[in-house]
PDB file of N, CA and C in Angstrom:
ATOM      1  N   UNK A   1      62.093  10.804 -39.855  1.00  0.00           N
ATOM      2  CA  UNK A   1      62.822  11.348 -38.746  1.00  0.00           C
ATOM      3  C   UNK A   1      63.879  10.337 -38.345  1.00  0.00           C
ATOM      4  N   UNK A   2      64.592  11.155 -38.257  1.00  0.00           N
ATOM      5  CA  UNK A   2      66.129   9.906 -37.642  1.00  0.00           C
ATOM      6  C   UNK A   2      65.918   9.295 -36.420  1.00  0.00           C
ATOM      7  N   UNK A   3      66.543   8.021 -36.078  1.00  0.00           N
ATOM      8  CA  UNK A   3      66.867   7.435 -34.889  1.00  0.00           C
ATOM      9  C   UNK A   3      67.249   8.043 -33.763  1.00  0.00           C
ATOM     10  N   UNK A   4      66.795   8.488 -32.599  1.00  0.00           N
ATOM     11  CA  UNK A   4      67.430   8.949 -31.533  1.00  0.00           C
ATOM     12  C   UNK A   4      69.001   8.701 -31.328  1.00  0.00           C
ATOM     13  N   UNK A   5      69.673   9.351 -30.909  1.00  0.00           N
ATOM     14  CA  UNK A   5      71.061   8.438 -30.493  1.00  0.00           C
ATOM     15  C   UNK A   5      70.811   8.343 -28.608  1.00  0.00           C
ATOM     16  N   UNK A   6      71.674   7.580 -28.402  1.00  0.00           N
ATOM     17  CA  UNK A   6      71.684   7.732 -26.695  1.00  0.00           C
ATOM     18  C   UNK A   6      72.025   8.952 -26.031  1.00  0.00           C
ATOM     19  N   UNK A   7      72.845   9.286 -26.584  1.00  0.00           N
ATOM     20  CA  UNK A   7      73.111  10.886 -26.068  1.00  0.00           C
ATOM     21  C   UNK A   7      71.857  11.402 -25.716  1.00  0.00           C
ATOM     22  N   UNK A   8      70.760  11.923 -26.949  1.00  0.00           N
ATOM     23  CA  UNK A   8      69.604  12.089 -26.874  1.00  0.00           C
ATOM     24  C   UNK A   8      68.959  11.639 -25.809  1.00  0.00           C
ATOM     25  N   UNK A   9      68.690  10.874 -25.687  1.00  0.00           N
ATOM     26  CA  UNK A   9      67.491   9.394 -25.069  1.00  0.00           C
ATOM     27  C   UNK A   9      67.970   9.783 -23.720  1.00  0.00           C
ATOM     28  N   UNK A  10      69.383   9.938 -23.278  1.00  0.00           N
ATOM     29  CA  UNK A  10      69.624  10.193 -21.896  1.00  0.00           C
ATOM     30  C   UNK A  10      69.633  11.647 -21.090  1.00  0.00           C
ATOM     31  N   UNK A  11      69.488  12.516 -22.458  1.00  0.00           N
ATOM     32  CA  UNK A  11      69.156  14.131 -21.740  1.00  0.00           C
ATOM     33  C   UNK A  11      67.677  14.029 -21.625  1.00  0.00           C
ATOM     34  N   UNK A  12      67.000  13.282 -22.802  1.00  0.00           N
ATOM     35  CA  UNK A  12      65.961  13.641 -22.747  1.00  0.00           C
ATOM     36  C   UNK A  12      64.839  13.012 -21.079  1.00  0.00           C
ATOM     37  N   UNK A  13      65.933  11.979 -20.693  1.00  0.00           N
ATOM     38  CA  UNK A  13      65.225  11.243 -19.874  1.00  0.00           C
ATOM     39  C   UNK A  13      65.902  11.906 -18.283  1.00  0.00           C
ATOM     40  N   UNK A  14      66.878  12.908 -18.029  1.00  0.00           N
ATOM     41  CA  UNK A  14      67.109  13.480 -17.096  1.00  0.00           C
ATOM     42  C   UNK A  14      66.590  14.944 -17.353  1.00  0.00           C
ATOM     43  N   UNK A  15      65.771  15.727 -18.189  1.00  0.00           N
ATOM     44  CA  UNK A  15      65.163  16.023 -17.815  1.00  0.00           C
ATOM     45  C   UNK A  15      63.945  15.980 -18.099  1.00  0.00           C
ATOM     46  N   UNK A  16      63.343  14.654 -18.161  1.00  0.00           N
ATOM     47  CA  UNK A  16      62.128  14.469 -17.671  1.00  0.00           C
ATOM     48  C   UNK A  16      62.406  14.222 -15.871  1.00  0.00           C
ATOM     49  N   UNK A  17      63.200  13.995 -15.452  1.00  0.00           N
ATOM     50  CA  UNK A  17      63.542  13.565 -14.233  1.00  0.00           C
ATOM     51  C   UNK A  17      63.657  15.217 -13.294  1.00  0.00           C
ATOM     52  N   UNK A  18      64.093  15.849 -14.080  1.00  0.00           N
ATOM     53  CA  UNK A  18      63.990  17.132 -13.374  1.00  0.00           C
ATOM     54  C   UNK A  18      62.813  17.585 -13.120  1.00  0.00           C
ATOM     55  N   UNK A  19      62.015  17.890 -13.861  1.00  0.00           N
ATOM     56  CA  UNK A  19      60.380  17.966 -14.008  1.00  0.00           C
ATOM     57  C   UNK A  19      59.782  17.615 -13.402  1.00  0.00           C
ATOM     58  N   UNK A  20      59.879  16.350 -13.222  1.00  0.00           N
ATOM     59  CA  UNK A  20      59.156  15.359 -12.220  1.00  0.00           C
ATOM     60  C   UNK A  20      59.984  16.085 -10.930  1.00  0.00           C
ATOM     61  N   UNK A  21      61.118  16.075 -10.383  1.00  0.00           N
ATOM     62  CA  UNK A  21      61.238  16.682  -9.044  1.00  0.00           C
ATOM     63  C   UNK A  21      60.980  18.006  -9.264  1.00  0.00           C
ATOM     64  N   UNK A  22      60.635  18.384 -10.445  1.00  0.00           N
ATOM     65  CA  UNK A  22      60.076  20.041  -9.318  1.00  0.00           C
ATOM     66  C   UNK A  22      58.346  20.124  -9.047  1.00  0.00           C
ATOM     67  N   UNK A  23      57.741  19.049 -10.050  1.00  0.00           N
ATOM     68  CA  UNK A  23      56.802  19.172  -9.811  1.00  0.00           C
ATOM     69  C   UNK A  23      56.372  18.214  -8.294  1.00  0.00           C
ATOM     70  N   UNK A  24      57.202  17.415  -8.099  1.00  0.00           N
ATOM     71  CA  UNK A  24      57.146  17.175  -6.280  1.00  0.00           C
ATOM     72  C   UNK A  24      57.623  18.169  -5.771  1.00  0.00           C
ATOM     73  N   UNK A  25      58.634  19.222  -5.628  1.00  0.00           N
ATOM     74  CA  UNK A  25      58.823  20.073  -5.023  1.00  0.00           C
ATOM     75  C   UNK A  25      57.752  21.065  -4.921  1.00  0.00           C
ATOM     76  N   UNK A  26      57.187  21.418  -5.871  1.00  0.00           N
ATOM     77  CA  UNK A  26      56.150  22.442  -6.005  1.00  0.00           C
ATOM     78  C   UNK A  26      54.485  21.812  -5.642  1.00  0.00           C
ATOM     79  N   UNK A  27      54.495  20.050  -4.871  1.00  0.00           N
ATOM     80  CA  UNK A  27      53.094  19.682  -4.754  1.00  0.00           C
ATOM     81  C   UNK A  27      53.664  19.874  -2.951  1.00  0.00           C
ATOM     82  N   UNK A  28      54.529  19.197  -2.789  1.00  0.00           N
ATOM     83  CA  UNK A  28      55.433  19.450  -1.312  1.00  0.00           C
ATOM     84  C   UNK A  28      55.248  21.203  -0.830  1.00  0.00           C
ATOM     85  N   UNK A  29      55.352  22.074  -1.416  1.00  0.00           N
ATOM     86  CA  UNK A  29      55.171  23.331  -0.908  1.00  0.00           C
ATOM     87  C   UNK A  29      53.990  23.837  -0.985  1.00  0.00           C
ATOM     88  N   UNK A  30      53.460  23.105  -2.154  1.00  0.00           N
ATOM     89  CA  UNK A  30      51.762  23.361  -1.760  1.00  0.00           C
ATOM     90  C   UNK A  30      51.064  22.823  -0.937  1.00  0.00           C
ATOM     91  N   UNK A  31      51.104  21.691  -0.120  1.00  0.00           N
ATOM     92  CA  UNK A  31      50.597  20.886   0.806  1.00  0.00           C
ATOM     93  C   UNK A  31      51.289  21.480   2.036  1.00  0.00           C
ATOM     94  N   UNK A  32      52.528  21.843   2.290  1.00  0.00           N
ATOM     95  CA  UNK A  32      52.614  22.608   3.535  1.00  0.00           C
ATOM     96  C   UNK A  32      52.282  24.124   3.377  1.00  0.00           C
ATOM     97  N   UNK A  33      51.810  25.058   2.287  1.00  0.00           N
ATOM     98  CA  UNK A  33      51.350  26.092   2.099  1.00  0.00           C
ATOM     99  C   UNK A  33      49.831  25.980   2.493  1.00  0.00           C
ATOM    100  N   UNK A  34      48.889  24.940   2.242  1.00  0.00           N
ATOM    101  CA  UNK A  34      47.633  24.297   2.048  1.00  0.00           C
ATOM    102  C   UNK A  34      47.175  25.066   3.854  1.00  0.00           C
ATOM    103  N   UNK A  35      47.946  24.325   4.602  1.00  0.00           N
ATOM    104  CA  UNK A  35      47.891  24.456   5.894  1.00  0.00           C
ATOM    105  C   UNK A  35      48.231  26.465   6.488  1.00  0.00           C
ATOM    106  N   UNK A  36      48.574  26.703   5.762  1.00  0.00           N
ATOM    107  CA  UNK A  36      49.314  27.911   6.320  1.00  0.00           C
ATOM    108  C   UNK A  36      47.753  28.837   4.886  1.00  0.00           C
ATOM    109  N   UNK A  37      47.173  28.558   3.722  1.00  0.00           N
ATOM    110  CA  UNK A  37      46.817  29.455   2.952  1.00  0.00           C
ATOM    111  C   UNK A  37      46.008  29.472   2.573  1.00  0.00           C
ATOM    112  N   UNK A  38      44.762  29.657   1.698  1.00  0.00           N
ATOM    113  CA  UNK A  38      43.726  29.627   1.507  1.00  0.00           C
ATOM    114  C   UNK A  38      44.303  28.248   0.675  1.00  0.00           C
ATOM    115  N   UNK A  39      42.992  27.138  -0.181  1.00  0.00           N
ATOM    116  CA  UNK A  39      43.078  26.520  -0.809  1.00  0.00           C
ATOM    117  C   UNK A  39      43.233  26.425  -1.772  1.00  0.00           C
ATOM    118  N   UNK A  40      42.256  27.765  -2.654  1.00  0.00           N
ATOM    119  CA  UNK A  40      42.198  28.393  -4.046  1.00  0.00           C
ATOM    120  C   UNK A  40      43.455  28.742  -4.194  1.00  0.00           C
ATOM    121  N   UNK A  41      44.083  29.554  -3.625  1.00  0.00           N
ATOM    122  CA  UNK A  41      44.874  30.390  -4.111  1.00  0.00           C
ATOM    123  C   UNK A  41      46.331  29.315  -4.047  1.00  0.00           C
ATOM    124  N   UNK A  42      46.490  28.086  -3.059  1.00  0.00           N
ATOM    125  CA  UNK A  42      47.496  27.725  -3.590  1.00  0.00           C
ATOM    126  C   UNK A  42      47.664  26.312  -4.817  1.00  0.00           C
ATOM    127  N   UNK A  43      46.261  26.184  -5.109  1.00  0.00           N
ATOM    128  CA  UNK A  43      45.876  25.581  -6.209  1.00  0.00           C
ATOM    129  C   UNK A  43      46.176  25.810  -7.896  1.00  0.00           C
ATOM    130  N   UNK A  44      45.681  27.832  -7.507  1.00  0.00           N
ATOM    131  CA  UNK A  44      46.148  28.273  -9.032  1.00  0.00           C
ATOM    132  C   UNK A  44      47.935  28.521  -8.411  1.00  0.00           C
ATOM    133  N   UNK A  45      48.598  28.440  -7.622  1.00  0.00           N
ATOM    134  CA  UNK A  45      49.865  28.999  -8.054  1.00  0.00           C
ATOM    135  C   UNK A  45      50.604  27.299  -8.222  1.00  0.00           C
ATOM    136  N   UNK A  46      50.214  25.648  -7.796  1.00  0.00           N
ATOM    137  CA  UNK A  46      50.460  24.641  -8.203  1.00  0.00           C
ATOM    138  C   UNK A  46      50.016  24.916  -9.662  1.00  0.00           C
ATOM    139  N   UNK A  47      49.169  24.809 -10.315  1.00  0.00           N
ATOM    140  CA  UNK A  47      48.774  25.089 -11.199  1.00  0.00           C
ATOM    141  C   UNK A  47      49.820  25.670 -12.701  1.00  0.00           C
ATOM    142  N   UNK A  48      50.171  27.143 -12.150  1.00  0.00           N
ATOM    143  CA  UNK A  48      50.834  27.585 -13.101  1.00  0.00           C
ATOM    144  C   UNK A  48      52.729  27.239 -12.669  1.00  0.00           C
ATOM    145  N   UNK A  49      52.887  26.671 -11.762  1.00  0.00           N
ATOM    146  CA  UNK A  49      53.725  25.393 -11.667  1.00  0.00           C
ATOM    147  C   UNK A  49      53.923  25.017 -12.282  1.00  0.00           C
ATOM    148  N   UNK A  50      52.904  24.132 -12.867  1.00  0.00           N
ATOM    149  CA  UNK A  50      53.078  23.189 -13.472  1.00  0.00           C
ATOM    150  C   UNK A  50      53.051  23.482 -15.303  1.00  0.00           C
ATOM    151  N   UNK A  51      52.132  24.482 -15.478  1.00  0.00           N
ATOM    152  CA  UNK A  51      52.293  25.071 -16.852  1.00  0.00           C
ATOM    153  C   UNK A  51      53.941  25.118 -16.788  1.00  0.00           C
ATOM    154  N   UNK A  52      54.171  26.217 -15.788  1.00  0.00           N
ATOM    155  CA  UNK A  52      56.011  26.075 -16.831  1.00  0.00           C
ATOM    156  C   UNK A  52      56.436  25.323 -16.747  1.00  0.00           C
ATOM    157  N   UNK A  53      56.377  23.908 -15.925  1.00  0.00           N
ATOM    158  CA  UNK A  53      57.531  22.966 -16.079  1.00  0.00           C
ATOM    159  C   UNK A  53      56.704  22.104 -17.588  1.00  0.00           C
ATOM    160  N   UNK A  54      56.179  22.524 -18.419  1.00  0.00           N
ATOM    161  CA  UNK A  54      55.576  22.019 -19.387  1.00  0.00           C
ATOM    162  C   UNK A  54      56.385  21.627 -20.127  1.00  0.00           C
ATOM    163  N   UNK A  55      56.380  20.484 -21.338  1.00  0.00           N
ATOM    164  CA  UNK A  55      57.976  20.021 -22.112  1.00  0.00           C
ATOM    165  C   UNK A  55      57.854  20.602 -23.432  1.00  0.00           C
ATOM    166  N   UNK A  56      57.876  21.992 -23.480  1.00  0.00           N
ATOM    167  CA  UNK A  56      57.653  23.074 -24.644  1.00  0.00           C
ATOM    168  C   UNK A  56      58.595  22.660 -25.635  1.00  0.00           C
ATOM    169  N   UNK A  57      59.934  22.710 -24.866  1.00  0.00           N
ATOM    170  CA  UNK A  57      61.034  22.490 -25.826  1.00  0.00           C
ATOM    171  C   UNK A  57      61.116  21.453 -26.559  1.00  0.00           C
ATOM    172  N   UNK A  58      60.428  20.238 -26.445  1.00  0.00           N
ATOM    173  CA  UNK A  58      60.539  19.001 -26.889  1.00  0.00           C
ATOM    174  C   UNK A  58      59.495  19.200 -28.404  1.00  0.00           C
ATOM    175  N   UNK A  59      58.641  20.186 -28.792  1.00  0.00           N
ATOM    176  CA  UNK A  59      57.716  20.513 -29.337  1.00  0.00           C
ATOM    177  C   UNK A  59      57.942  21.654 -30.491  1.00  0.00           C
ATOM    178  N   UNK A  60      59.201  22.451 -30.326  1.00  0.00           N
ATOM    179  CA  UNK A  60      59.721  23.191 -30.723  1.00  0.00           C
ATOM    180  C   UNK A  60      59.783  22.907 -32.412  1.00  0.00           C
ATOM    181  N   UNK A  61      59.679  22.105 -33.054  1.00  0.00           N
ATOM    182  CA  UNK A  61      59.776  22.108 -34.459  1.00  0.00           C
ATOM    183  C   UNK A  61      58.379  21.327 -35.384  1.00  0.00           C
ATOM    184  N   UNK A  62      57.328  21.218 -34.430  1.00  0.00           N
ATOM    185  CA  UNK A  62      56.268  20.490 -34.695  1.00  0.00           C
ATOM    186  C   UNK A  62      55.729  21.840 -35.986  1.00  0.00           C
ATOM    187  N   UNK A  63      55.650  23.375 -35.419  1.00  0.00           N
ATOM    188  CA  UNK A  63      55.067  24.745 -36.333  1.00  0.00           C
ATOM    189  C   UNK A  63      55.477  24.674 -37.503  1.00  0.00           C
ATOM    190  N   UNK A  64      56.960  24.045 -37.422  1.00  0.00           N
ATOM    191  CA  UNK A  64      57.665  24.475 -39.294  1.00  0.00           C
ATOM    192  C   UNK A  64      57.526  23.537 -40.031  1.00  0.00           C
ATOM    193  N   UNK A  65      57.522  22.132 -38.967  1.00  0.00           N
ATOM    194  CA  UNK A  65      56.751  20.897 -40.012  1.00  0.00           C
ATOM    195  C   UNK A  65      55.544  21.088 -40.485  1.00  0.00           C
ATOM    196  N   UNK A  66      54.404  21.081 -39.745  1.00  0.00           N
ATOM    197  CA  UNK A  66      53.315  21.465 -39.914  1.00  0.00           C
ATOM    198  C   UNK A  66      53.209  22.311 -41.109  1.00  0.00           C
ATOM    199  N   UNK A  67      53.394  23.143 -41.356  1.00  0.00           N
ATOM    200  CA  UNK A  67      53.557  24.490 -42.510  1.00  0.00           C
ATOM    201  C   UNK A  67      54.304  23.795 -43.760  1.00  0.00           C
ATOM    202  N   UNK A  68      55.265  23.244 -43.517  1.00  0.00           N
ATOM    203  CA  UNK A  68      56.414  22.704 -44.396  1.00  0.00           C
ATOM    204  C   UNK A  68      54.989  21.020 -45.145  1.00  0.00           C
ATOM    205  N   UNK A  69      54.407  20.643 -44.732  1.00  0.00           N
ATOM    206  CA  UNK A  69      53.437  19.636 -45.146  1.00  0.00           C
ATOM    207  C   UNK A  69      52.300  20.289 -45.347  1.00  0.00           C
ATOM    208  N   UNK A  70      51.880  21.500 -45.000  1.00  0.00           N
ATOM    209  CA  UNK A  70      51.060  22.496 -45.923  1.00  0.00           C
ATOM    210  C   UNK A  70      51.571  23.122 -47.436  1.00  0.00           C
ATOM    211  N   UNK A  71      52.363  23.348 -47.222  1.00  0.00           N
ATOM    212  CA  UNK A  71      52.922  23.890 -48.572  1.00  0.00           C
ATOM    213  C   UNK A  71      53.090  22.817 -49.316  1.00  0.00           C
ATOM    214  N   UNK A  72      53.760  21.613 -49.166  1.00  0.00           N
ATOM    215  CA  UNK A  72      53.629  20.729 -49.968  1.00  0.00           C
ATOM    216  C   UNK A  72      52.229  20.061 -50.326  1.00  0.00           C
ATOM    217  N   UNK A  73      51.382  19.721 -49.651  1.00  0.00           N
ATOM    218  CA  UNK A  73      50.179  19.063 -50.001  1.00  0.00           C
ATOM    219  C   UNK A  73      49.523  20.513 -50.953  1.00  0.00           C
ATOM    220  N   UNK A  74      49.662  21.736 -50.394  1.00  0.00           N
ATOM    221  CA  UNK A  74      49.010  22.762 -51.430  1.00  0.00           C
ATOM    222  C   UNK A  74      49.877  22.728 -52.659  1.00  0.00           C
ATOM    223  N   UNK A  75      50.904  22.802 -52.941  1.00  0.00           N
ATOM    224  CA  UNK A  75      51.689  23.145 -54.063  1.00  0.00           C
ATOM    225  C   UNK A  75      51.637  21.147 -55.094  1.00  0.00           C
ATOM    226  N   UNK A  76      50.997  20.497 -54.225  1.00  0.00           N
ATOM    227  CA  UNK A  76      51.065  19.014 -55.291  1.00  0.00           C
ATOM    228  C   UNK A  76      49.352  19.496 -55.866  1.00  0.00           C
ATOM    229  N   UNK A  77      48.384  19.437 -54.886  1.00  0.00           N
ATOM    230  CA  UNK A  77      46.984  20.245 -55.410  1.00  0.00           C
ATOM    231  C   UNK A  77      47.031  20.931 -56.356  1.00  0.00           C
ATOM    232  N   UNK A  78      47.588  22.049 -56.143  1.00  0.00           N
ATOM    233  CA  UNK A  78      47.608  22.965 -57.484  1.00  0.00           C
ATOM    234  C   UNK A  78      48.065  22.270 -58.864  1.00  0.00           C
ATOM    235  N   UNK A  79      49.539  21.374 -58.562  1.00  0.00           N
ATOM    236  CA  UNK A  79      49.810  20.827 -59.840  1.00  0.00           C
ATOM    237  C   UNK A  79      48.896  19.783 -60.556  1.00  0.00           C
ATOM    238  N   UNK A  80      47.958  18.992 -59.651  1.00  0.00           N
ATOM    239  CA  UNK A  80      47.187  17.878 -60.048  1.00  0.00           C
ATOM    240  C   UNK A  80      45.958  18.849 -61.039  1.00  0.00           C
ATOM    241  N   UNK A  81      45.427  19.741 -59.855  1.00  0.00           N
ATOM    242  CA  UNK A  81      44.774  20.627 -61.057  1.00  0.00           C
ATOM    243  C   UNK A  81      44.795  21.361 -62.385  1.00  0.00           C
ATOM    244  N   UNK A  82      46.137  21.389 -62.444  1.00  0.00           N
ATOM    245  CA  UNK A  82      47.102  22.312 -63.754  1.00  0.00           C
ATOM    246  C   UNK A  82      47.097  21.052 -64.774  1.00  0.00           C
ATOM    247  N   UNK A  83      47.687  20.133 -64.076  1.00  0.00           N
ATOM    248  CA  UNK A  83      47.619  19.110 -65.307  1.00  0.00           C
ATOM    249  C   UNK A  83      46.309  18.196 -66.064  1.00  0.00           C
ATOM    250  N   UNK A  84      45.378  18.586 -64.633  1.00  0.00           N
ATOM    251  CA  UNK A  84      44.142  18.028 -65.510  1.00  0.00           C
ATOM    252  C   UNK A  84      43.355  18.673 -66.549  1.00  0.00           C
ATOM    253  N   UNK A  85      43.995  19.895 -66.509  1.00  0.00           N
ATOM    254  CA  UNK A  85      43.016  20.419 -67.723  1.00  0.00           C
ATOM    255  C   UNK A  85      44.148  20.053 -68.855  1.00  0.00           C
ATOM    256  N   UNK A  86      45.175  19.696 -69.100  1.00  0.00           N
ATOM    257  CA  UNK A  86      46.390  19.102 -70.499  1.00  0.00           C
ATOM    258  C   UNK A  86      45.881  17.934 -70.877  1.00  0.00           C
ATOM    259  N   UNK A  87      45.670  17.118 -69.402  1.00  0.00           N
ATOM    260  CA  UNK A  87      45.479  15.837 -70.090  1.00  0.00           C
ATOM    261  C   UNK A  87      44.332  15.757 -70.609  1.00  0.00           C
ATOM    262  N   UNK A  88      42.507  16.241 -70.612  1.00  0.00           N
ATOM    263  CA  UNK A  88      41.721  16.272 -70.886  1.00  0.00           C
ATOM    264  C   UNK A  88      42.089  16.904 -72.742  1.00  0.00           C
TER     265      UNK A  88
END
């Protein structure tokens, strides 16, 4: 995998910075909701808060690697097996 460039390194680090303020924004409205709402209920809606501010996008090409190093480790297998019955 290549070197980050700064470009990179500095989106990636404003929005982690976004994230982080919404997930204070969204603990801030739950703590003055806390007072005004049941507890449960503003627990699961912090909660799924916080699921979406999740860093999905950063994760986005992990499926095709994954698959892409399946096919290769299966397709070298198969050949190690093909050739051991020649060389025998």
């Amino acid at each position: 995998m290549a070197k980050k460039t700064r470009k990179v390194l500095k989106q990636e680090s404003q929005q982690r910075a976004i994230q982080q303020a919404t997930v204070n924004v969204n603990s801030a409205l739950a703590a003055s909701a806390t007072r005004a709402a049941k507890p449960a209920v503003v627990e699961a809606a912090v909660r799924i808060g916080q699921v979406e501010t999740a860093p999905t996008d950063e994760y986005k090409y992990v499926k095709a690697d994954l698959r892409r190093i399946g096919i290769l480790a299966g397709s070298f297998t198969a050949i190690l097996i093909v050739l051991s019955f020649f060389i025998k």
